[in-house]
C-alpha atoms as a PDB file:
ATOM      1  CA  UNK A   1      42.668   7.184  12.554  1.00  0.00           C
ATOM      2  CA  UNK A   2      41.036   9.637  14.831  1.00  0.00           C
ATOM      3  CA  UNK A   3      37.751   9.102  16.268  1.00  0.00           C
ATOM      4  CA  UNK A   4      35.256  11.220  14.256  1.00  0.00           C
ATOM      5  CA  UNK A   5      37.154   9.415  11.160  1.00  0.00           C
ATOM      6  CA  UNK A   6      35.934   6.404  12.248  1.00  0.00           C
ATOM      7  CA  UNK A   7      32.107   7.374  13.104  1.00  0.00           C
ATOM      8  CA  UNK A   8      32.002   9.431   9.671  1.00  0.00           C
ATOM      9  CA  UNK A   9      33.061   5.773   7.610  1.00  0.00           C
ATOM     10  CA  UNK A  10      30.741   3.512   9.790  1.00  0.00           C
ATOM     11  CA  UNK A  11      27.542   6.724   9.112  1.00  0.00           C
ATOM     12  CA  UNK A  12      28.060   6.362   5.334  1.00  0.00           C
ATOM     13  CA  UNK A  13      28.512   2.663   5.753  1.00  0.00           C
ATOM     14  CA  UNK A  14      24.852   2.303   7.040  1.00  0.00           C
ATOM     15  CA  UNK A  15      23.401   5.050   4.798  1.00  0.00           C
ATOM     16  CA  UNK A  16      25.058   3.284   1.582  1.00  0.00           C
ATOM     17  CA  UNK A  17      22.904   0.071   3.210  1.00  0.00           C
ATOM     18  CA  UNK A  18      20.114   1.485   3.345  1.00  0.00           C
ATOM     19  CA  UNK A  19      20.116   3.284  -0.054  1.00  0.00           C
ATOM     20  CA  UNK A  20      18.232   0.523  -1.731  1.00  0.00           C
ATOM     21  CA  UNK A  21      15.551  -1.000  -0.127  1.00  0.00           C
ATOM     22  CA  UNK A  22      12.711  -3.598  -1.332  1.00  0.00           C
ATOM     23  CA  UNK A  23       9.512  -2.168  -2.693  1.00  0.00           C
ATOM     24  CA  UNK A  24       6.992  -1.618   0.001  1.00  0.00           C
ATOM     25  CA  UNK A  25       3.104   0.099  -1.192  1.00  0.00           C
ATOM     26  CA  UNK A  26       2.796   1.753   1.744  1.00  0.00           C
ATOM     27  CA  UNK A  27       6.022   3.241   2.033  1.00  0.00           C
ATOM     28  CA  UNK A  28       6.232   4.332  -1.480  1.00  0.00           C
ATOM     29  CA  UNK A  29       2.897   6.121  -0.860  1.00  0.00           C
ATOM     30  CA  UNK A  30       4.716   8.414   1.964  1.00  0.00           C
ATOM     31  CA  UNK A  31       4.662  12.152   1.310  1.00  0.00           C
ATOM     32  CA  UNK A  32       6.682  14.738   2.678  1.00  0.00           C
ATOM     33  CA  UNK A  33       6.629  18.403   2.422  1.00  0.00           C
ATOM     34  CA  UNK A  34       5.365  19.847  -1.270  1.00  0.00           C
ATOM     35  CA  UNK A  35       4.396  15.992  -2.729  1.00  0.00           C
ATOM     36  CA  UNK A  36       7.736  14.794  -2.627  1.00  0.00           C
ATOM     37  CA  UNK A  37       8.170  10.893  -2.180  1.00  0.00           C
ATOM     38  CA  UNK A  38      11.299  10.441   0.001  1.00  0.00           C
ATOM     39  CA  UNK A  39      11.046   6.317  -0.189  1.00  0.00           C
ATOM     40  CA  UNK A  40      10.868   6.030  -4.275  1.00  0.00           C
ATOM     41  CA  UNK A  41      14.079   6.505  -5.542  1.00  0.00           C
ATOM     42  CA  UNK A  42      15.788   3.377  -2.915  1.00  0.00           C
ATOM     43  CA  UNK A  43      12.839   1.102  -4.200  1.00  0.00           C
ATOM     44  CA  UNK A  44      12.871   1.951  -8.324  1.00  0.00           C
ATOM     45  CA  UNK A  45      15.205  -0.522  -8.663  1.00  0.00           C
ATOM     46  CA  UNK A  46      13.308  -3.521  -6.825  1.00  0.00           C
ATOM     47  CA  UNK A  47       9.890  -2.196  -8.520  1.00  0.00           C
ATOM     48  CA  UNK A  48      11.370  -2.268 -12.073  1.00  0.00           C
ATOM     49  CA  UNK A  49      13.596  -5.439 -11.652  1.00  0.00           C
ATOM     50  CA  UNK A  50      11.738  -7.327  -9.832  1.00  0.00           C
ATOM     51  CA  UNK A  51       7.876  -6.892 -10.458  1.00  0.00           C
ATOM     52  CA  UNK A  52       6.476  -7.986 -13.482  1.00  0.00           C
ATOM     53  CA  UNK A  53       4.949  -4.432 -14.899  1.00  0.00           C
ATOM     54  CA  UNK A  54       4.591  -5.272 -18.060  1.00  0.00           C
ATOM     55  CA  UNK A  55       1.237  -6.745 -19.194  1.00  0.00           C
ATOM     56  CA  UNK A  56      -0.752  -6.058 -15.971  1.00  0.00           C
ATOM     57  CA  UNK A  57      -3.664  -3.854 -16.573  1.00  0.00           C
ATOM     58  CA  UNK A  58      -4.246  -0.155 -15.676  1.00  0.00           C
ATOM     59  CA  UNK A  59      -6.485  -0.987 -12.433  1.00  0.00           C
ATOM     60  CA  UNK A  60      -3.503  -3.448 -11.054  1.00  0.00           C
ATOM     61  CA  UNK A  61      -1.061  -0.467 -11.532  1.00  0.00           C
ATOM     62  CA  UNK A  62      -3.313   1.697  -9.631  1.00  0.00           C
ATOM     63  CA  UNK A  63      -3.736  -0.553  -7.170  1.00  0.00           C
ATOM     64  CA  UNK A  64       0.036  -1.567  -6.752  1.00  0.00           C
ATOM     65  CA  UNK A  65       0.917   2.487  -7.240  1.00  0.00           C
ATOM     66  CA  UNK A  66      -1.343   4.460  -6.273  1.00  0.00           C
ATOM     67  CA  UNK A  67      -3.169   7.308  -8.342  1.00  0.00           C
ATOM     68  CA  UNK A  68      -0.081   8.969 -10.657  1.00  0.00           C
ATOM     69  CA  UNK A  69       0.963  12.352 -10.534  1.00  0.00           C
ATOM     70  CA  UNK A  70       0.054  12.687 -14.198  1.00  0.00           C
ATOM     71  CA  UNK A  71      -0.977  11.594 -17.628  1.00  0.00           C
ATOM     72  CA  UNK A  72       0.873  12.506 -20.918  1.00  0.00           C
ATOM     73  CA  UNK A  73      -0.421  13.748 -23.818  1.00  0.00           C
ATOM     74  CA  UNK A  74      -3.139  10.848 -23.823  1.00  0.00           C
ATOM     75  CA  UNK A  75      -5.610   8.948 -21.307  1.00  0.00           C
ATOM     76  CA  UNK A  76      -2.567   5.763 -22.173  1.00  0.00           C
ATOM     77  CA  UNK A  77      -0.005   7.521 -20.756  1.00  0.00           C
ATOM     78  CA  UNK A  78       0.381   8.336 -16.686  1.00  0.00           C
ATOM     79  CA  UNK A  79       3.674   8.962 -14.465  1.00  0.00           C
ATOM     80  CA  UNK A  80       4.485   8.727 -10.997  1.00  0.00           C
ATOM     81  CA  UNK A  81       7.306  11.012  -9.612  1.00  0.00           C
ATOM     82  CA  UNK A  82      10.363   9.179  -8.004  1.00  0.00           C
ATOM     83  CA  UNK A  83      12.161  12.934  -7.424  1.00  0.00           C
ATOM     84  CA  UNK A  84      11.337  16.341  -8.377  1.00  0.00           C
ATOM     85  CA  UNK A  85      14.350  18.973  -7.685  1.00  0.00           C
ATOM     86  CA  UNK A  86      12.675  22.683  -7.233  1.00  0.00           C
ATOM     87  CA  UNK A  87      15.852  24.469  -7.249  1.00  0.00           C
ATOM     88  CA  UNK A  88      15.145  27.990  -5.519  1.00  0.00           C
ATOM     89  CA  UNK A  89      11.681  28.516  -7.715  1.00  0.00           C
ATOM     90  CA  UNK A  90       8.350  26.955  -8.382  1.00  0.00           C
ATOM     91  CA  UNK A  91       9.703  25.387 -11.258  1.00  0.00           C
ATOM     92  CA  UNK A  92      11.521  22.215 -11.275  1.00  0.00           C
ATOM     93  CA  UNK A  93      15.073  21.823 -12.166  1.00  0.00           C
ATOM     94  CA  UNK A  94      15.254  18.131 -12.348  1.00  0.00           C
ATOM     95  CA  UNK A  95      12.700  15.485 -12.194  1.00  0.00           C
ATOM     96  CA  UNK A  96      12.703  11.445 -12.956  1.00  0.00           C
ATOM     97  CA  UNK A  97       9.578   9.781 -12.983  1.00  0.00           C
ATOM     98  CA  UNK A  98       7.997   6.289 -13.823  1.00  0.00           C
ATOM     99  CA  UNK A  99       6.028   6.157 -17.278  1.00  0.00           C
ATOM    100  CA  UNK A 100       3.641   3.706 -18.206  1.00  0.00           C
ATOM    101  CA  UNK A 101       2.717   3.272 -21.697  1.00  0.00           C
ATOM    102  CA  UNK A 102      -1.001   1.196 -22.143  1.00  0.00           C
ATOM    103  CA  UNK A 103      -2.523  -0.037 -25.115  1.00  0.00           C
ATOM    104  CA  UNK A 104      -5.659   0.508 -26.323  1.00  0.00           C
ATOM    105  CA  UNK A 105      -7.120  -2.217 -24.075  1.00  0.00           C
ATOM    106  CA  UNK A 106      -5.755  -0.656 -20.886  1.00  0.00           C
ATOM    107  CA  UNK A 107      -2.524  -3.453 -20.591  1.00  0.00           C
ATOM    108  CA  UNK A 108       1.375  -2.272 -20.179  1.00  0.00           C
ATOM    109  CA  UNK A 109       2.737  -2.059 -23.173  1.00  0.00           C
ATOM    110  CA  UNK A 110       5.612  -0.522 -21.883  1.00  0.00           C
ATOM    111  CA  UNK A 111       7.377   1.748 -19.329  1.00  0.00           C
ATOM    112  CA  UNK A 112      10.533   3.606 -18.194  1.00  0.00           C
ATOM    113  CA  UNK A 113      12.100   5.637 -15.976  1.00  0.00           C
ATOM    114  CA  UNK A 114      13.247   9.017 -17.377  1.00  0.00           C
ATOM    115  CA  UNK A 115      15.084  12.226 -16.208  1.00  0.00           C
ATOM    116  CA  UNK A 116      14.933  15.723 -17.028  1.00  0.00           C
ATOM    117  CA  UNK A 117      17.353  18.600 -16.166  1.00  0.00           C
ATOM    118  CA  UNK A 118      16.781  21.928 -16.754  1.00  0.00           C
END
């Protein structure tokens, strides 16, 4: 095996490490250029699997989350992006996000990560 064979496996060794991490507030918070969130998609996993969502009220999400990118169609609704793909225009191309469903009293009723391609 040559040489730059060797550093190319042990570079996509580490980054295939790193590709999930544990959720972390303040990291999920980061920003980079245009409100993108380069942390979110390595820590969906750990957030969904491993935190107990469901049932905790709208000001713990907040709190845990952060203010949402959005709401749906009603004040129960709100989504946070995990990764928004702008293609070459203003409009995006792909997104997945993190939807929370609350009842009327302001609890989790229910939430999901979904994708849309254009």
């Amino acid at each position: 095996m040559t040489r730059q064979f060797i550093y190319l496996l042990i570079t996509v060794l580490l980054a295939s490490c790193q590709a999930k991490q544990k959720f972390d507030k303040m990291r999920w918070a980061e920003v980079a250029d245009l409100m993108t969130f380069p942390n979110r998609e390595s820590m969906i996993d750990d957030l969904t699997n491993n935190f107990q969502l469901k049932g905790k009220n709208y000001n713990e999400i907040i709190e845990l989350l952060g203010q949402p990118q959005g709401k749906g169609e009603n004040d129960l609704q709100i989504f946070y992006d995990i990764d928004v793909d702008y293609g070459s225009d203003i409009d995006p191309i792909y997104t997945k996000t993190l939807n929370f469903q609350f009842d009327k009293d302001s609890i989790v009723k229910t939430f999901e990560v979904k994708e849309w391609k254009k």
